[in-house]
Protein backbone atom coordinates (compact mmCIF):
# COMPACT_ATOMS: atom_id res chain seq x y z
CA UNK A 1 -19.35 -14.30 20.21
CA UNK A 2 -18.61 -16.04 16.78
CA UNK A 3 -15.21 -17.41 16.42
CA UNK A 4 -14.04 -14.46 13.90
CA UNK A 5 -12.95 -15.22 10.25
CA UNK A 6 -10.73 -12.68 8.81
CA UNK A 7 -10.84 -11.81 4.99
CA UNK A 8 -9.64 -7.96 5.30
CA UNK A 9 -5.96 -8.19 4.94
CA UNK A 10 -5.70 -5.57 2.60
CA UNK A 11 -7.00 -3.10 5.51
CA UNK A 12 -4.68 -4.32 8.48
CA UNK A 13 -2.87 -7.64 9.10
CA UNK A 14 -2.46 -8.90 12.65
CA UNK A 15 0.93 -8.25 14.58
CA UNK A 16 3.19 -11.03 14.18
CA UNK A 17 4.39 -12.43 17.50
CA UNK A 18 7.56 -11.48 16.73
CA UNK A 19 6.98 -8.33 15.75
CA UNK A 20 4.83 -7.72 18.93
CA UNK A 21 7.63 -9.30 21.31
CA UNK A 22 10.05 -6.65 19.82
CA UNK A 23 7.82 -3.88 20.28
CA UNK A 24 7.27 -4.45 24.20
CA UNK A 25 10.93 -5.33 24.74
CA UNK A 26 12.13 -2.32 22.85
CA UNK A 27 9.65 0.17 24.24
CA UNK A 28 10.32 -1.42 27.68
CA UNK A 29 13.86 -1.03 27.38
CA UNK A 30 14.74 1.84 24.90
CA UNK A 31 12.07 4.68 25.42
CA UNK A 32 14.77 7.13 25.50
CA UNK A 33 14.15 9.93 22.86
CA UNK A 34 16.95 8.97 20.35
CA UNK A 35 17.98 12.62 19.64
CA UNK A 36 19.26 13.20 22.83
CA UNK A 37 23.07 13.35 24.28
CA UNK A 38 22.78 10.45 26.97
CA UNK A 39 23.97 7.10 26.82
CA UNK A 40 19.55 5.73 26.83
CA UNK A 41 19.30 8.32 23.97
CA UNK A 42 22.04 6.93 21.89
CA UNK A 43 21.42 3.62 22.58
CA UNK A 44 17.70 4.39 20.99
CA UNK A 45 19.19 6.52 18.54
CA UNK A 46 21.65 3.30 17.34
CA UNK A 47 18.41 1.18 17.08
CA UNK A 48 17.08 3.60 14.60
CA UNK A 49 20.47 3.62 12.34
CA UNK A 50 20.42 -0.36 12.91
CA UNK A 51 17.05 -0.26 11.58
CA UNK A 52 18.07 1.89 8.02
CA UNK A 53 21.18 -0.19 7.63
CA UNK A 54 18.92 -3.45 7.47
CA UNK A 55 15.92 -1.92 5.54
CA UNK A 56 18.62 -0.52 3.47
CA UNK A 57 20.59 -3.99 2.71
CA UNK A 58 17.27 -5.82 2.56
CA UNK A 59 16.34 -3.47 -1.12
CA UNK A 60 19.97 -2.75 -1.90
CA UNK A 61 19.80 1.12 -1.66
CA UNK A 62 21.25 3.96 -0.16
CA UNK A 63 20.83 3.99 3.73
CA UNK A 64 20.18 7.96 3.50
CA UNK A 65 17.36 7.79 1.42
CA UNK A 66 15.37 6.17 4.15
CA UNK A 67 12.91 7.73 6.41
CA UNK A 68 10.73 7.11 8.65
CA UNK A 69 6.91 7.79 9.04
CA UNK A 70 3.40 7.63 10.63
CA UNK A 71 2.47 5.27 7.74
CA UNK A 72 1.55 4.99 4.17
CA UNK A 73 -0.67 8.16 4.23
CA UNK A 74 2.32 9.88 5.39
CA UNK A 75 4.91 8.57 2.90
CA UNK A 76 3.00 9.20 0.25
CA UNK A 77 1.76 12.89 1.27
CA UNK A 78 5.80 13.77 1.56
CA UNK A 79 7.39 11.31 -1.01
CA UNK A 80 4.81 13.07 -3.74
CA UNK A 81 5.12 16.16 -2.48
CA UNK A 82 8.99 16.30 -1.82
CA UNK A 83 9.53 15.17 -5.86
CA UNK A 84 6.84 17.26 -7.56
CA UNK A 85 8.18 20.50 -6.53
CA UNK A 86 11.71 22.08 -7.57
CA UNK A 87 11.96 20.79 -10.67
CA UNK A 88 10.14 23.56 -12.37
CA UNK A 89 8.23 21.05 -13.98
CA UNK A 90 4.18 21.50 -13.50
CA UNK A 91 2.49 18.57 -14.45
CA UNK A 92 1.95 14.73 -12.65
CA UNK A 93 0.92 11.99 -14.51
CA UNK A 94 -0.82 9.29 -12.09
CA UNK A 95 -3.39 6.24 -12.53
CA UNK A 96 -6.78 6.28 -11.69
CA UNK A 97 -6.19 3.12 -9.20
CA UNK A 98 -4.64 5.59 -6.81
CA UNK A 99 -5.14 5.55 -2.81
CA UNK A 100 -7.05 8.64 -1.47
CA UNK A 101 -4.17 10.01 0.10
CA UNK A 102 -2.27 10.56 -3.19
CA UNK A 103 -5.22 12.30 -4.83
CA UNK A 104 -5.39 14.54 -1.51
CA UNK A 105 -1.71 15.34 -1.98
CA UNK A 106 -2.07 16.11 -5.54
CA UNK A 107 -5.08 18.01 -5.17
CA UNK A 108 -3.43 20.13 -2.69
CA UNK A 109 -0.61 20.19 -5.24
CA UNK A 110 -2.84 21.62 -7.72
CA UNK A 111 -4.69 24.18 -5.58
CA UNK A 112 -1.64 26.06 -4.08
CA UNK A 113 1.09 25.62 -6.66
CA UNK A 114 -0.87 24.89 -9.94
CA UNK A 115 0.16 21.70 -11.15
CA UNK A 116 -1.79 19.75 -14.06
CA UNK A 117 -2.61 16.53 -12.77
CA UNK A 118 -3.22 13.95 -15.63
CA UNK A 119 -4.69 10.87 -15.11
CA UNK A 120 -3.12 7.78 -17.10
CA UNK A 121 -5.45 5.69 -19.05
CA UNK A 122 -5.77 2.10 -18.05
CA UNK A 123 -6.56 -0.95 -20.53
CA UNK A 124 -9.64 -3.40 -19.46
CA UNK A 125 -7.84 -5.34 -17.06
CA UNK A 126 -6.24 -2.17 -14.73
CA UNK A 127 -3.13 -2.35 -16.58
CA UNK A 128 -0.87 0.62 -17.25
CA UNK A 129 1.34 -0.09 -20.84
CA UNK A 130 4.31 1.07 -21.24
CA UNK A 131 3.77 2.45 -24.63
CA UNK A 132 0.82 4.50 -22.90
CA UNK A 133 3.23 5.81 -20.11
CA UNK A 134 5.59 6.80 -22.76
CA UNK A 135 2.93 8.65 -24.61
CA UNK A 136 1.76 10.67 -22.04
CA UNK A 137 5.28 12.01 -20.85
CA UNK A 138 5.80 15.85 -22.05
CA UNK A 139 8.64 17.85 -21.65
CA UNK A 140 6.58 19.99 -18.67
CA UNK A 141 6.31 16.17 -16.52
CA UNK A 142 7.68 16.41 -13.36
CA UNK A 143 6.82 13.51 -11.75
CA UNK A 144 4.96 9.91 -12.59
CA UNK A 145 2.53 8.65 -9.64
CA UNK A 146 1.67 4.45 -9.67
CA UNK A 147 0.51 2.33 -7.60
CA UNK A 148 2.22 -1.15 -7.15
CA UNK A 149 -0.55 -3.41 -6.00
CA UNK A 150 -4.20 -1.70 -6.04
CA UNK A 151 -6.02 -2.10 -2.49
CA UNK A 152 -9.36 -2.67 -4.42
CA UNK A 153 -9.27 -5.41 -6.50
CA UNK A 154 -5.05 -6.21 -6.41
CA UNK A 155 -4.53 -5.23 -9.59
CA UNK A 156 -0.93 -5.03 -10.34
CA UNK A 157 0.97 -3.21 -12.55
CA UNK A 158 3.93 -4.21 -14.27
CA UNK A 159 7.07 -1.74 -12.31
CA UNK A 160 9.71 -3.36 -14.59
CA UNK A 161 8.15 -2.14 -18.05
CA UNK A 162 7.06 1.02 -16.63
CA UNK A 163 10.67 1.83 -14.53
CA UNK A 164 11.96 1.76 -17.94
CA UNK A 165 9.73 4.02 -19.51
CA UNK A 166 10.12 6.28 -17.42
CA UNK A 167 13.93 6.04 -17.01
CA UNK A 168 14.02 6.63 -21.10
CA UNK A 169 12.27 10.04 -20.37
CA UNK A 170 13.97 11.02 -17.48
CA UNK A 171 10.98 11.61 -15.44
CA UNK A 172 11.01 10.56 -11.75
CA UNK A 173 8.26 7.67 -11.14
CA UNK A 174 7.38 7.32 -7.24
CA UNK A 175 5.48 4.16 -6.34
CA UNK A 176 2.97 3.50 -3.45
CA UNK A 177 4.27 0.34 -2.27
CA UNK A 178 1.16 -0.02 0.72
CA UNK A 179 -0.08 -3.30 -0.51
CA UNK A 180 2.95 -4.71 -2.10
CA UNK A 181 5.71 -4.51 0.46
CA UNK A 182 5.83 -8.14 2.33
CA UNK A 183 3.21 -9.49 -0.18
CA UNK A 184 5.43 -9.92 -3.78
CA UNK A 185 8.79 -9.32 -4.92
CA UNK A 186 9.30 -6.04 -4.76
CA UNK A 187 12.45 -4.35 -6.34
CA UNK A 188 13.22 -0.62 -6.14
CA UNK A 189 15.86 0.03 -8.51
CA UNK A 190 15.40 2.75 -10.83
CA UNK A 191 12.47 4.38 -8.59
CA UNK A 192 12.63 8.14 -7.29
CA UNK A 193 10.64 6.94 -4.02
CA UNK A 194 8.40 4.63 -2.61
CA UNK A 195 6.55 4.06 0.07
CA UNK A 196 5.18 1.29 2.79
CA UNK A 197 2.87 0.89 5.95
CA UNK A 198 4.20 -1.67 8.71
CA UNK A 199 0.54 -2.69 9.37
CA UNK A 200 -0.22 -4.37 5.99
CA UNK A 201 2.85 -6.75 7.06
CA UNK A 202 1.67 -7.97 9.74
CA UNK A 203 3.63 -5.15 11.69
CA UNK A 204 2.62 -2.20 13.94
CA UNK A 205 0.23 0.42 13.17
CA UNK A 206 1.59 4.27 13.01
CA UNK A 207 4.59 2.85 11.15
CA UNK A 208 5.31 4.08 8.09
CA UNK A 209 8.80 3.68 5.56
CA UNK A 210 9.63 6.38 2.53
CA UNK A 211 12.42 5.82 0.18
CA UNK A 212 13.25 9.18 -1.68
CA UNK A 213 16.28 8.12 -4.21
CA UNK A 214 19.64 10.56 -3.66
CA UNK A 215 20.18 10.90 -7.01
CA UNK A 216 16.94 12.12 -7.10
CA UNK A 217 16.27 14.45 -4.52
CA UNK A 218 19.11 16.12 -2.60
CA UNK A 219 17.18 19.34 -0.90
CA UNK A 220 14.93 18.26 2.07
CA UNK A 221 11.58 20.18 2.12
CA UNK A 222 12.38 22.05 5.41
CA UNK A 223 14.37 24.61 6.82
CA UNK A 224 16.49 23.97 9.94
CA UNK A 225 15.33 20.63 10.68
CA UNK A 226 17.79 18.17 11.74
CA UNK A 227 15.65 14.98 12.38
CA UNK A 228 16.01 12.18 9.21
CA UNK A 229 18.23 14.56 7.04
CA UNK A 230 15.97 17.47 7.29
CA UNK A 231 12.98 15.23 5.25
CA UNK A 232 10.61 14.87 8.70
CA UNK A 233 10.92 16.44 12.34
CA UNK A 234 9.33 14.93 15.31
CA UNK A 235 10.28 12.58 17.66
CA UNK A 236 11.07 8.89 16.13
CA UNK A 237 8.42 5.63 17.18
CA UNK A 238 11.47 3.59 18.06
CA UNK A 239 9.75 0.60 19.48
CA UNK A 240 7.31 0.92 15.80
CA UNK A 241 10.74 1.34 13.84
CA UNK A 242 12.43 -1.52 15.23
CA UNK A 243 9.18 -3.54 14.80
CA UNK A 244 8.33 -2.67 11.71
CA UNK A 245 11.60 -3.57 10.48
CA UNK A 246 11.31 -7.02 12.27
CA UNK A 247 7.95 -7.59 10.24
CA UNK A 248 9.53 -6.69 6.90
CA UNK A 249 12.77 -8.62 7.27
CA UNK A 250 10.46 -11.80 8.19
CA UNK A 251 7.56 -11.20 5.67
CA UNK A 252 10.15 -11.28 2.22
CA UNK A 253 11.91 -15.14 2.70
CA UNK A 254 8.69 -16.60 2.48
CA UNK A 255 6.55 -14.43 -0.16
CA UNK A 256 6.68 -17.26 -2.40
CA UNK A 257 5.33 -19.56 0.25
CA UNK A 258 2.43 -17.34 1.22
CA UNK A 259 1.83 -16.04 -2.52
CA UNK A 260 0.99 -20.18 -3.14
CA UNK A 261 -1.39 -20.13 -0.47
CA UNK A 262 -3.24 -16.99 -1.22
CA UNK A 263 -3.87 -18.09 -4.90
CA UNK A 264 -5.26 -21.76 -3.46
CA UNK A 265 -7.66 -19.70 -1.33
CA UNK A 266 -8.62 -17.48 -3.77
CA UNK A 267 -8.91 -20.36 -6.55
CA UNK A 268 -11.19 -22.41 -3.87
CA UNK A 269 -13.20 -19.59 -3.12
CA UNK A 270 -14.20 -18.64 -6.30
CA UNK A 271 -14.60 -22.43 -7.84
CA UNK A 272 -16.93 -22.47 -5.06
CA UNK A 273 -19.14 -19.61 -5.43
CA UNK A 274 -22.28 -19.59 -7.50
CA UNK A 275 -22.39 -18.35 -10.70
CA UNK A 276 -24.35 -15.42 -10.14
CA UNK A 277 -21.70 -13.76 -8.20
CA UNK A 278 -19.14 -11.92 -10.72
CA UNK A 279 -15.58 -11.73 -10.05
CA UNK A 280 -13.37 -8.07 -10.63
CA UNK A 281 -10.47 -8.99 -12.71
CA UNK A 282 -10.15 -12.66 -11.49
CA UNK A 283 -6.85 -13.96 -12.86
CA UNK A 284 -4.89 -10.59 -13.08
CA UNK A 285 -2.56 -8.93 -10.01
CA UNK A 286 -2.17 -9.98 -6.87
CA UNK A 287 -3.69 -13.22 -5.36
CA UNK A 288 -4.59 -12.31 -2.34
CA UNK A 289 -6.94 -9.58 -2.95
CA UNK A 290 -10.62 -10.95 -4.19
CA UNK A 291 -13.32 -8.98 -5.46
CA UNK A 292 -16.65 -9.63 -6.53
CA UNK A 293 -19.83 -7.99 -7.11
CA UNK A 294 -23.08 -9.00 -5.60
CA UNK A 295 -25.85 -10.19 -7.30
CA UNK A 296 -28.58 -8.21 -5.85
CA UNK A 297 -27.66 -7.30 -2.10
CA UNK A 298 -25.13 -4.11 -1.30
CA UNK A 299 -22.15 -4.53 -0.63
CA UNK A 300 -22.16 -2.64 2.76
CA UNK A 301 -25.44 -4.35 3.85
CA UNK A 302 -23.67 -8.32 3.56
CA UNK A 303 -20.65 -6.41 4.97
CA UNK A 304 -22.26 -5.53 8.07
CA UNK A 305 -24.34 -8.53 8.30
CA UNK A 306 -21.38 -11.13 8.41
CA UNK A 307 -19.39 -8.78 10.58
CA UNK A 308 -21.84 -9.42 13.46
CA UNK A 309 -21.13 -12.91 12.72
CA UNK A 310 -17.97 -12.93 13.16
CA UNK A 311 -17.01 -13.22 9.26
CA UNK A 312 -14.85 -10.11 8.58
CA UNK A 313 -14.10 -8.26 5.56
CA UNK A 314 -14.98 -5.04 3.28
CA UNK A 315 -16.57 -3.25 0.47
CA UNK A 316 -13.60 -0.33 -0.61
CA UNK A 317 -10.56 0.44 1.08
CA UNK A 318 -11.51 1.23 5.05
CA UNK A 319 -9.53 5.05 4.43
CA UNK A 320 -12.79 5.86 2.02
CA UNK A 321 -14.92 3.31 3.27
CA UNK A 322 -17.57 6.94 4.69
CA UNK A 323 -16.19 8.83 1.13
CA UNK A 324 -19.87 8.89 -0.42
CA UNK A 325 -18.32 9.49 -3.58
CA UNK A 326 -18.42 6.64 -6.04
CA UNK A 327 -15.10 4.74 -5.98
CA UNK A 328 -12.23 5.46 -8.26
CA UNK A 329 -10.72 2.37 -9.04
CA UNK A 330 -14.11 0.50 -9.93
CA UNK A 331 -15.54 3.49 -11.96
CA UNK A 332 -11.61 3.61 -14.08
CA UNK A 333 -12.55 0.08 -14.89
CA UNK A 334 -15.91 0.95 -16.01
CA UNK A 335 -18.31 0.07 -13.46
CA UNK A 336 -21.60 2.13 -12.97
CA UNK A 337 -22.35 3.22 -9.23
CA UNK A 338 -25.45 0.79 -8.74
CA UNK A 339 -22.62 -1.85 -9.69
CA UNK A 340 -20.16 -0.21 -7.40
CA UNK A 341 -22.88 -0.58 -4.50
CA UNK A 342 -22.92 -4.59 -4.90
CA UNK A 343 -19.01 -4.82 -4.17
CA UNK A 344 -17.32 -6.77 -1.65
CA UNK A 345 -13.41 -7.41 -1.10
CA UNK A 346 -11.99 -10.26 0.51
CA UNK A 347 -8.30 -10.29 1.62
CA UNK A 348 -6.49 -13.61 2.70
CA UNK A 349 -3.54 -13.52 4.70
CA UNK A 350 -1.27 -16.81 6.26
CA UNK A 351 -3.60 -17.42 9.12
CA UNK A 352 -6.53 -18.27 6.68
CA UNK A 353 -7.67 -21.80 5.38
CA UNK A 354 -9.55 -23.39 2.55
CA UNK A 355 -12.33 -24.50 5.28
CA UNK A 356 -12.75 -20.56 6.23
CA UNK A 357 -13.30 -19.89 2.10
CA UNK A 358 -15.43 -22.59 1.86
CA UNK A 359 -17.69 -21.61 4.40
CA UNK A 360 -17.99 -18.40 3.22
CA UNK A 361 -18.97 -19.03 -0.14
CA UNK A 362 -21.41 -21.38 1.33
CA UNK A 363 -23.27 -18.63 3.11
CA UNK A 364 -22.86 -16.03 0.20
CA UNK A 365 -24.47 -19.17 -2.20
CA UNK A 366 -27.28 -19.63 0.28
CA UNK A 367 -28.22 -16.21 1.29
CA UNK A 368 -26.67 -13.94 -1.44
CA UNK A 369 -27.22 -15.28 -4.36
């Protein structure tokens, strides 16, 4: 077997050792369920509340206003839905750079309690304005939907601008945070929610984190549940929890450090790919995202092909990846499906170098092109 190369960041990172040593010693150690009455159960139980308190310090908000989930699918299903309704407000404004699972929830939003969903117009480049934002809030919004970093192409929008906007009108704006947290500064003052995915920080799978602001949102969405504040029952992933929380309080000192590396390996790749390979949005959002459209050959079809070679990344985001539909995020920026077809995504992490790039874009230049 091929040594692997791996460009798909954006779909899962690798465990960090750390991260992996503190799952196996916690779920060696602490697999008590940390609801119950016994010593093992509190001691699992205080590894949960050590884990809010840090998460907690780390953004500088409210410990209660943290909960824990299967992932980013999760947070966003309950963060969206938890905001939307009770304010007897019917309508949700989101982009059209979205992940699948907060279309899903706002379909379902729009099926069983009638909410208007209105998508925001984007400019060339992805970008939501702030002007725009502000001219699309009515009295009847309930709730603005944005995505921080988009999983497609990395577009990224600009959260202070549009935090403000929406702070002026008084609407709540919740922010999918998947494929920002651990990746750029990241600062949630102001928002009504966010959420985050464990495994996009080089953290465990089936570990997810939603932040649903107080001052927001005071009634949880169930009756007689006593798990998180009444927000999520079940039985807490301790040994995920404590994990993820490893991963994130590693991944933020050195963002800077690994945001310089991404953009040399993105700059390399793309100085070194032939001309007849077009770039998505070079220069705009975050580095470490890299898309480009084929000249001739599908995207799938050189997917697949490298894969068995050991050379790993994708075409869309792997949660729509069998979704025949065209994709959203390339079609909002104008893109025709025969385009759409030719697209590939590359996704550079800390473990990559510029020798990996290179050799890529020597194959895609020889066989591709």
């Amino acid at each position: 077997m091929n040594q692997m190369i791996y460009f798909d960041n954006a779909a899962t990172t690798p465990m960090s050792a750390k991260a992996l040593d503190t799952y196996t010693t916690v779920a060696q150690n602490f697999y008590a369920n940390s609801e119950s009455l016994h010593e093992a159960g509190n001691a699992a139980g205080q590894l949960v509340q050590e884990a809010q308190t840090t998460i907690a310090n780390l953004f500088k908000i409210p410990v209660e206003g943290i909960i824990f989930t299967s992932g980013g699918t999760e947070a966003n299903q309950l963060g969206i839905r938890s905001l939307a309704t009770g304010s007897g407000k019917t309508q949700i404004l989101v982009s059209p750079l979205e992940h699948s699972s907060v279309y899903q929830t706002l379909d379902l939003l729009h099926r069983e309690f009638g909410f208007d969903i209105q998508t925001l117009p984007v400019t060339a480049t992805g970008q939501i304005t702030a002007a725009e934002l502000t001219n699309q809030i009515t009295a009847n919004t309930a709730l603005i939907v944005i995505q921080a970093v988009n999983s497609i192409t990395g577009i990224q929008q600009n959260l202070t601008e549009l935090k403000t906007a929406a702070q002026n009108a008084k609407v709540p704006l919740f922010v999918d945070a998947v494929q920002a947290m651990g990746k750029i500064d990241f600062d949630p003052t102001g928002l009504a929610g966010f959420s985050a995915s464990a495994h996009k920080f080089n953290g465990p799978k089936s570990s997810g984190l939603l932040y649903l602001s107080p001052q927001v949102l005071t009634d949880p969405p169930y009756r007689h549940v006593f798990q998180q504040n009444g927000f999520l029952p079940g039985t807490l992933d301790v040994p995920g929890i404590v994990s993820m929380t490893t991963a994130l309080t590693d991944s933020l000192p050195v963002i800077a450090q690994r945001l310089a590396l991404v953009t040399q390996l993105k700059a390399e790749f793309l100085t070194q790919l032939a001309p007849s390979f077009a770039p998505v949005i070079p220069t705009a959002g975050y580095p470490g995202i890299c898309g480009v459209i084929l000249p001739k050959n599908q995207g799938q079809e050189v997917v697949t092909r490298l894969g068995q070679q050991g050379i790993c990344f994708s075409t869309v985001s792997a949660c729509s990846i069998k979704d025949p539909r065209p994709d959203k995020t390339l079609t909002a920026l104008g893109y025709d499906q025969a385009t759409i077809e030719r697209y590939i995504r590359l996704s550079f992490g800390p473990e990559n170098t510029l020798a990996e790039v290179d050799k890529l874009a020597d194959i895609l230049n020889h066989e591709y092109a």
